[in-house]
Protein backbone atom coordinates (compact mmCIF):
# COMPACT_ATOMS: atom_id res chain seq x y z
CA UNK A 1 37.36 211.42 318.03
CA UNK A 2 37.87 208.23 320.47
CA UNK A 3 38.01 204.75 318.62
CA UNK A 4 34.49 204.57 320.93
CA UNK A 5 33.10 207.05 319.35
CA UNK A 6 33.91 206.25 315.87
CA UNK A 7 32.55 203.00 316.36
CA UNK A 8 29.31 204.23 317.54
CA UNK A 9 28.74 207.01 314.56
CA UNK A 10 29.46 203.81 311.72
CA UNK A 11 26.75 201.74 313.65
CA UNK A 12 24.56 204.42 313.94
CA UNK A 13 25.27 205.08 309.91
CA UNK A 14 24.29 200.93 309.50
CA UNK A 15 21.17 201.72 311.11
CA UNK A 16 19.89 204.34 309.25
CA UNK A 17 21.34 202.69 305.68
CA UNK A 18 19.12 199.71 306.41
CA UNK A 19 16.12 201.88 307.51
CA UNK A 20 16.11 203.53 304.44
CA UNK A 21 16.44 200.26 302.91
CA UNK A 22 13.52 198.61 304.66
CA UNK A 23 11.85 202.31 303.96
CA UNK A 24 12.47 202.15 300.20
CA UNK A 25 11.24 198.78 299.71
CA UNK A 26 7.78 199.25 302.07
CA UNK A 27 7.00 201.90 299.94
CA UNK A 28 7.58 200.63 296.61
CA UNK A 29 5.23 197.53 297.29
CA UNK A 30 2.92 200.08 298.66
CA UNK A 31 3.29 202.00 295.23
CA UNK A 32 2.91 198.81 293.34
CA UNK A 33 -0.35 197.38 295.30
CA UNK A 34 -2.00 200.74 295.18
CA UNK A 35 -1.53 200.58 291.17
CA UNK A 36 -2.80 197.25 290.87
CA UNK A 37 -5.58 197.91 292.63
CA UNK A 38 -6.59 201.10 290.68
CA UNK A 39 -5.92 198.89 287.68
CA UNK A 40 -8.14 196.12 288.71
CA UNK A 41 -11.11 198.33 289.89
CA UNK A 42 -10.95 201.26 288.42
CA UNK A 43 -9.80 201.42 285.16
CA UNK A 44 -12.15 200.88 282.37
CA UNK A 45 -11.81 196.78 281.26
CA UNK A 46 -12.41 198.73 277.43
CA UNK A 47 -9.15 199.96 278.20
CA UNK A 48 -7.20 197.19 278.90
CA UNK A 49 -4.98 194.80 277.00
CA UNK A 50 -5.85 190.75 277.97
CA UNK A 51 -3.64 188.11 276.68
CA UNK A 52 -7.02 185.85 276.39
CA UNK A 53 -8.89 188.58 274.56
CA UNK A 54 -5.56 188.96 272.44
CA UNK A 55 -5.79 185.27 271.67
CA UNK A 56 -9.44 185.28 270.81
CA UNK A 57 -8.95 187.95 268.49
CA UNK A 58 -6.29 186.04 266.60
CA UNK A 59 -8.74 183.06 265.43
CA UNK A 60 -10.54 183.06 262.62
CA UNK A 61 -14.21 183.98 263.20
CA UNK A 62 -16.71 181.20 262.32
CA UNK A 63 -18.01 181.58 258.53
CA UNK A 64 -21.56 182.51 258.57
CA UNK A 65 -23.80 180.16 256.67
CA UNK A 66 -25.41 182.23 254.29
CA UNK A 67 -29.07 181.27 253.35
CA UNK A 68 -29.78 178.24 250.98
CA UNK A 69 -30.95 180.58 247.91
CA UNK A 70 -30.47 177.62 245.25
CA UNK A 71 -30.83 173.84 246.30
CA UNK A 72 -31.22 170.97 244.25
CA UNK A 73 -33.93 168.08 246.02
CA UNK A 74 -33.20 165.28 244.48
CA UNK A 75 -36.11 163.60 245.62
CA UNK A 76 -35.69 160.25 243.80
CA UNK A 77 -32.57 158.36 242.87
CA UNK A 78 -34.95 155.88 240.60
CA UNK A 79 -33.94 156.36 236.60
CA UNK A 80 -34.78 154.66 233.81
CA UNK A 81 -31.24 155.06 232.32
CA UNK A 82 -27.73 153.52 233.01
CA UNK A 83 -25.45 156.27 232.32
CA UNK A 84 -22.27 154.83 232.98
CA UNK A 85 -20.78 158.13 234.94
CA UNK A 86 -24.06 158.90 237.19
CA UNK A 87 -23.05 160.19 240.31
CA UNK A 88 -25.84 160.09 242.16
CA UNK A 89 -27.11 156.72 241.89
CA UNK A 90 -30.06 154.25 242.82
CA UNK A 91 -28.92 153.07 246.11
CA UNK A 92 -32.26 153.89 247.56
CA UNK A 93 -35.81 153.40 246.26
CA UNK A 94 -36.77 155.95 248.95
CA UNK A 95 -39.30 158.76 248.02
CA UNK A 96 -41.02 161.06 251.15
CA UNK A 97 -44.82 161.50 251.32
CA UNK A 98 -46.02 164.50 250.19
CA UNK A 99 -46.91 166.07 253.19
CA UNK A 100 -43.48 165.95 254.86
CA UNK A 101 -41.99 167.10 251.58
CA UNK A 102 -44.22 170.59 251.76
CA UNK A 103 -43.29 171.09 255.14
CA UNK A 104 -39.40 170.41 254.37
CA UNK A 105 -39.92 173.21 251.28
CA UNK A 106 -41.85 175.80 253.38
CA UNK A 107 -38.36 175.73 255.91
CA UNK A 108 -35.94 176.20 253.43
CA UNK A 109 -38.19 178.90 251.90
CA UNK A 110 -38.57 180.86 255.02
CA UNK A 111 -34.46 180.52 255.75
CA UNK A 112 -34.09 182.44 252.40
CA UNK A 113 -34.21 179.89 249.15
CA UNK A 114 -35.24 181.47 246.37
CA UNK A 115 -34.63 178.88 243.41
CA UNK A 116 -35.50 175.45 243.68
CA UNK A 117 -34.20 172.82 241.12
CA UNK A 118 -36.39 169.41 241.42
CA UNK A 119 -33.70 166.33 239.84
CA UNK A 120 -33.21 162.59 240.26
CA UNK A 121 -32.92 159.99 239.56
CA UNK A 122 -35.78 161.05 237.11
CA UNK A 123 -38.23 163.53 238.08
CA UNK A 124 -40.79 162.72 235.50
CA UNK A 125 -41.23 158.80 236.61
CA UNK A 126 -43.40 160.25 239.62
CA UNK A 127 -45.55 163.02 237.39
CA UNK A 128 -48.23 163.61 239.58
CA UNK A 129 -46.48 163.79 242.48
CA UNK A 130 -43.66 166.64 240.73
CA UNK A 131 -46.76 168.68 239.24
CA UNK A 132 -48.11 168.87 242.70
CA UNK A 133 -44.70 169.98 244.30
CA UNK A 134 -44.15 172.53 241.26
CA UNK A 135 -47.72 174.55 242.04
CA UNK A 136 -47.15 174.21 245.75
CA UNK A 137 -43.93 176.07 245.56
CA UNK A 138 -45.04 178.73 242.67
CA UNK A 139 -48.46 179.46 244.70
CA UNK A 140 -48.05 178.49 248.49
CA UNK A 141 -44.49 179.31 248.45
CA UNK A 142 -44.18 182.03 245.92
CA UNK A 143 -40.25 181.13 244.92
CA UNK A 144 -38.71 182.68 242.08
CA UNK A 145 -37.34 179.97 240.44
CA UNK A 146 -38.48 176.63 239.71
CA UNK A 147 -36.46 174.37 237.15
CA UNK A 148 -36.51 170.57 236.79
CA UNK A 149 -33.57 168.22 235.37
CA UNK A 150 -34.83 165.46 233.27
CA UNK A 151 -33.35 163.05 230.54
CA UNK A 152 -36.05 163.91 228.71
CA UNK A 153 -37.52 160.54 227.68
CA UNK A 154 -40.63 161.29 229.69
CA UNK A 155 -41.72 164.77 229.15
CA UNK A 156 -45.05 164.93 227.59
CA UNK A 157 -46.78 167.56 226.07
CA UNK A 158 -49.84 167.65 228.29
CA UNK A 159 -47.95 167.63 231.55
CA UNK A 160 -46.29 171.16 230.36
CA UNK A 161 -49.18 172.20 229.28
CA UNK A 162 -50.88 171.78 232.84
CA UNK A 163 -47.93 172.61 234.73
CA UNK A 164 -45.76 174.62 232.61
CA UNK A 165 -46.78 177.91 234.10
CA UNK A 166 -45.36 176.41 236.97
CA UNK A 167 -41.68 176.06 235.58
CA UNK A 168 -39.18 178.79 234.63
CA UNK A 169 -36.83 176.39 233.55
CA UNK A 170 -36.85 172.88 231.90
CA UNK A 171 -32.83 171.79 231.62
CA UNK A 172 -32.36 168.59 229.63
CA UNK A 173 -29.40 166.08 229.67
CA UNK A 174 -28.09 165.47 226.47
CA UNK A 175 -24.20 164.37 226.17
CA UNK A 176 -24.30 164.09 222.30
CA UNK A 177 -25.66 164.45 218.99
CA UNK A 178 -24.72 160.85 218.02
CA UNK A 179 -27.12 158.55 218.50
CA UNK A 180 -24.26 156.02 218.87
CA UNK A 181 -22.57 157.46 221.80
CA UNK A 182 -25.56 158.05 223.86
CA UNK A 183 -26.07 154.63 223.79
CA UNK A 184 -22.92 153.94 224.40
CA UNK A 185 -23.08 156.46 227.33
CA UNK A 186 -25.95 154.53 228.63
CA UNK A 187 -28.21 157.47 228.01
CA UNK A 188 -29.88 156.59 224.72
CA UNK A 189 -32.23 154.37 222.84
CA UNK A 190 -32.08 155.97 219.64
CA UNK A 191 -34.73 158.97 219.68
CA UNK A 192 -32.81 161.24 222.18
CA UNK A 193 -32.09 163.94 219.60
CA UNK A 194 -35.76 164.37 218.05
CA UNK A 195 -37.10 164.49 221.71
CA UNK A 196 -34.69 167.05 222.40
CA UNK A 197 -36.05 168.62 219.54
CA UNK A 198 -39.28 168.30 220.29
CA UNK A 199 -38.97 169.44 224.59
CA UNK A 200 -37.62 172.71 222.66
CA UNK A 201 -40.75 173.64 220.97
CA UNK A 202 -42.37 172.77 223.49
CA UNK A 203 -40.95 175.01 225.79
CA UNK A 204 -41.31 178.10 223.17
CA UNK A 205 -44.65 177.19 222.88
CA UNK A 206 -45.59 177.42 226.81
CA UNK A 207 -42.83 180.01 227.67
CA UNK A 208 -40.40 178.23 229.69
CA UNK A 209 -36.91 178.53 229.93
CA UNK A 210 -34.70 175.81 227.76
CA UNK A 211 -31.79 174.41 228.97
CA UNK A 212 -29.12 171.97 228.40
CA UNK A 213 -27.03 169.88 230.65
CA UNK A 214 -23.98 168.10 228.93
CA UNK A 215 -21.55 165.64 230.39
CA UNK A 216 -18.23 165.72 228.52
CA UNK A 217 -16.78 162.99 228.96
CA UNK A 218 -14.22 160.99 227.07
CA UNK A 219 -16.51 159.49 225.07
CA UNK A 220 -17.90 162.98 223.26
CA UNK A 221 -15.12 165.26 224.12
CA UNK A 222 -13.69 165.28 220.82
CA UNK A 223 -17.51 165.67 219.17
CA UNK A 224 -18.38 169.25 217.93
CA UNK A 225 -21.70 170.24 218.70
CA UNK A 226 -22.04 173.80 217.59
CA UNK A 227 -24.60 173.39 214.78
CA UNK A 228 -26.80 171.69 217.11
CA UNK A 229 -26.67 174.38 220.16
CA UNK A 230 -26.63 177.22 217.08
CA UNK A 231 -30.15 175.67 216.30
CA UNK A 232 -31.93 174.92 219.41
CA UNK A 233 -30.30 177.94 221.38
CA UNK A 234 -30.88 176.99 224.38
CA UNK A 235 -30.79 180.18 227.07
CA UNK A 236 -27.97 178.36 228.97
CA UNK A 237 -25.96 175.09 227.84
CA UNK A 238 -23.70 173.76 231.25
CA UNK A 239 -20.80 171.21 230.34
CA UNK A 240 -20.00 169.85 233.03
CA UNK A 241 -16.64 167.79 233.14
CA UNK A 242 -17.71 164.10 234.03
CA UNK A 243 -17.28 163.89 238.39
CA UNK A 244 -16.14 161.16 240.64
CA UNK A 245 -17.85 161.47 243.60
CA UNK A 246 -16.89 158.83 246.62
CA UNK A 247 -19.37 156.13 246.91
CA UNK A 248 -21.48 156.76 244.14
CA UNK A 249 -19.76 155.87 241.19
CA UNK A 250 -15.53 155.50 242.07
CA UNK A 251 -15.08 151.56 241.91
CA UNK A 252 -16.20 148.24 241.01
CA UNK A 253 -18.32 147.90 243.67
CA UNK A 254 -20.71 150.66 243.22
CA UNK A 255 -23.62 150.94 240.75
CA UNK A 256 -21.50 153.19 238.66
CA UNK A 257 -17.92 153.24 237.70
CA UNK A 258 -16.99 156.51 236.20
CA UNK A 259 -13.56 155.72 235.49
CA UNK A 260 -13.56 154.67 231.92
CA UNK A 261 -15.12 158.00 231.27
CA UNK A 262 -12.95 159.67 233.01
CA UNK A 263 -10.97 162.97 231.09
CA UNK A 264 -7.88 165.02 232.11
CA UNK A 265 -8.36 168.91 232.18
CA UNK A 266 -6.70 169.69 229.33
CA UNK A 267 -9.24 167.25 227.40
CA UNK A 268 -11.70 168.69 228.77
CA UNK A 269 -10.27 172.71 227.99
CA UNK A 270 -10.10 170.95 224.62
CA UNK A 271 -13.70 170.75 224.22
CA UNK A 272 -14.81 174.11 226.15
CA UNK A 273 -12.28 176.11 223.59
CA UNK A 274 -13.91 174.53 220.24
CA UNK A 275 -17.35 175.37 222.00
CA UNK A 276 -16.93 178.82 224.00
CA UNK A 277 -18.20 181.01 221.22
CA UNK A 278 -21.44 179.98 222.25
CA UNK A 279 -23.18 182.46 223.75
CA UNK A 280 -25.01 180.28 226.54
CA UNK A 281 -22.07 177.89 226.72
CA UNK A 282 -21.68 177.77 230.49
CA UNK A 283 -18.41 175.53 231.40
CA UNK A 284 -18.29 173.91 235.03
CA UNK A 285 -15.35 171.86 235.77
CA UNK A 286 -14.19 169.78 238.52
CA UNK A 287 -13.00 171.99 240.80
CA UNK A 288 -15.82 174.57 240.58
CA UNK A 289 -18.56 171.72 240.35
CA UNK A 290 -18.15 169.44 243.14
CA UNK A 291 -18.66 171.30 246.14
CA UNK A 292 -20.61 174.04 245.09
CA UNK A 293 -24.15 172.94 244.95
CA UNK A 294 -26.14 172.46 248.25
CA UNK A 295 -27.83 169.29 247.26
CA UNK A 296 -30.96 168.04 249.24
CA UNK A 297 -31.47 164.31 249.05
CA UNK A 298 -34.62 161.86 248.81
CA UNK A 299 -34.27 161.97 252.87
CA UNK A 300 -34.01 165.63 252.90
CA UNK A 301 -30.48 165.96 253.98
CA UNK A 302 -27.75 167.97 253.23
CA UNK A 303 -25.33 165.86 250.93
CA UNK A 304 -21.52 166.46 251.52
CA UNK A 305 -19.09 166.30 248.77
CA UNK A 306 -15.90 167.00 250.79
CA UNK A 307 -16.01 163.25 252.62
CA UNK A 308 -18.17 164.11 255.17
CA UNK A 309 -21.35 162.22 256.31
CA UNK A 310 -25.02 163.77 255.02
CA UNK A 311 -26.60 165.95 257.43
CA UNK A 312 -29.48 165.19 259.73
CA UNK A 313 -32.55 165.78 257.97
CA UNK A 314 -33.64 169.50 257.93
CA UNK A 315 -37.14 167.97 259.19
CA UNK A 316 -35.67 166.50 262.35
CA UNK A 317 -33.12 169.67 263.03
CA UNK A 318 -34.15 172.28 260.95
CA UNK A 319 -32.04 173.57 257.48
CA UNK A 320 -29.32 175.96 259.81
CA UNK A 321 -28.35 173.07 261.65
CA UNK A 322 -28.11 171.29 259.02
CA UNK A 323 -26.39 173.26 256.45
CA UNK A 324 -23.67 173.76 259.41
CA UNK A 325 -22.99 169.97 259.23
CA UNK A 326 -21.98 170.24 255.11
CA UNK A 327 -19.57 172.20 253.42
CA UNK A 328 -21.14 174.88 250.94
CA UNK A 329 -18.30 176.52 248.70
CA UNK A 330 -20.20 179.41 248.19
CA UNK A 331 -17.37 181.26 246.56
CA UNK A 332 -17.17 178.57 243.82
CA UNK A 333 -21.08 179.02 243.88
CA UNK A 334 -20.85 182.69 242.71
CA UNK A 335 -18.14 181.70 240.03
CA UNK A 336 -19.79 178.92 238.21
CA UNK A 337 -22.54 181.74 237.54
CA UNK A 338 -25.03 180.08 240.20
CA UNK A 339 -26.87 183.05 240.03
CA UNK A 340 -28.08 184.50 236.91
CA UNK A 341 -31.68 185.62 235.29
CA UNK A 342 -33.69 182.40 236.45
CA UNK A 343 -37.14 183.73 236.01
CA UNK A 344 -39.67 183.03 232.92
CA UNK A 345 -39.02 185.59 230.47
CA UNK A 346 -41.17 186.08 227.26
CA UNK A 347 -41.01 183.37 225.25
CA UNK A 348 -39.47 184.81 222.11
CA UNK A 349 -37.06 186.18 224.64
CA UNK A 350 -35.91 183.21 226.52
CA UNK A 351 -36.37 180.12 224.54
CA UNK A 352 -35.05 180.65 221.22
CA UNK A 353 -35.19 182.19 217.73
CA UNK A 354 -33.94 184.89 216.61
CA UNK A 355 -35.39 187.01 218.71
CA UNK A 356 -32.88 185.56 221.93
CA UNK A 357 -31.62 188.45 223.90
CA UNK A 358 -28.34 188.08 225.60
């Protein structure tokens, strides 16, 4: 072959080498459009992995507010005792009409409250006005549970006996059996134990629940109360360990100063261990206490114990807005035993003697 001719067969070869170059690289973007395309259109989107829906699957869902089943209104922060450690104090003289109060009840009744706990402040300085809420909610509302807090100092016999078929449960604050120390707590004037005494009967005699509320703190930790609790068996006896709560009663400067009262844990284990063979000893500390009670104020807000601000009242916004302003630990809720047998029972049953059935 002439050096022509050779020359001519290599160009020709250069021709077809980048032809089938140019060939192979047309048809694999051909290859790769025509996929895409059959991708984007018509394969089903359940089918496909997205990075976004990849990322949104990675984040924690939003918690669910579950409904309100147990609040606590405290409807008044007025008190006609000083307790030293009070954490909800008389920063307001505040108290809603009547009418706005029903309507505030009859919302968190239809988002699912079942038990409603009426506290203070003291309940029983406005008497009328409780005994009115009390029927409204056991015959308009038809809740389970109804149960006041009081110091006792103002119960009265005739206001249970009008009322008490109202109440399932009737929980009264005492902190000791020593006169001295109740005084000392601020709580006392000298009668507390024979008017705790006396609430009992009462309550056996009209069929409502009895309960006790204790504060140990460090000025009864160390006290022994189990012959008292053996003999007014109360169906449930909560110690709580005294609380600090942020504005209320942490400093100087605020109407209470819980400090001097203040106890470590292991004080406080102290006392639950002497007391824990007590068959309606309830213990709460700290850490299940603080955050674990949805607690309506006088405005009818949603109070926050993790350093948030109150809600916006449940009258202005309704209760599932405002319950998703405020954190409810509903966990701790379950643990501390918030929910339990709070109906009336029989009287022999529930309120004491020897007929109590655990």
């Amino acid at each position: 072959m002439s050096l022509y001719g050779k020359q001519s067969f290599l160009h020709a070869e250069m021709v077809l080498l980048q032809n089938g170059t140019f060939i192979l690289v047309l048809t694999t973007v051909i290859a790769v459009f025509t996929l895409w395309t059959w991708y984007r259109f018509k394969w089903p989107r359940k089918n496909r992995s997205s990075p976004i829906v990849a990322i949104d699957h990675l984040r924690p869902p939003k918690p669910e507010i579950a409904a309100p089943i147990s609040v606590n209104y405290h409807f008044t922060r007025q008190c006609n005792k000083t307790c030293g450690f009070c954490f909800h104090t008389a920063i307001t003289s505040y108290r809603m009409p009547e009418e706005e109060v029903k309507r505030g009840l009859a919302l968190l009744a239809e988002a699912g409250m079942k038990k409603l706990n009426f506290a203070g402040g003291e309940p029983f300085l406005y008497r009328e006005f409780l005994g009115h809420m009390i029927a409204y909610c056991k015959e308009n509302l038809h809740l389970e549970s109804i149960s006041i807090v009081t110091n006792g100092s103002l119960v009265n016999e005739s206001f249970l006996k009008k009322y008490g078929q109202y109440i399932d449960i009737l929980a009264v604050s005492c902190d000791s059996f020593n006169e001295t120390t109740n005084i000392a707590i601020g709580r006392g004037n000298g009668d507390n134990v024979r008017k705790l005494t006396k609430i009992a009967e009462w309550c056996l005699k009209y069929g409502i629940k009895f309960k006790l509320n204790t504060v140990v703190c460090q000025l009864n930790y160390q006290e022994d109360m189990n012959s008292w609790i053996s003999q007014l068996q109360p169906f449930r006896w909560k110690c709580f360990q005294v609380l600090m709560v942020a504005g209320e009663n942490d400093s100087d400067t605020t109407l209470r100063d819980v400090r001097k009262f203040q106890i470590s844990d292991e004080q406080y284990q102290r006392f639950c261990e002497r007391h824990q063979g007590q068959r309606s000893f309830v213990p709460e500390p700290n850490n299940l206490m603080a955050k674990s009670y949805l607690i309506l104020d006088e405005y009818m807000r949603f109070l926050d114990r993790d350093g948030r601000e109150p809600s916006r009242p449940i009258l202005k916004v309704g209760v599932k807005a405002a319950l998703e302003k405020v954190f409810w630990d509903q966990e701790s809720f379950v643990t501390r035993g918030g929910l339990y047998d709070w109906t009336r029972g029989s009287t022999e049953k529930e309120c004491g003697g020897p007929a109590l059935d655990w």
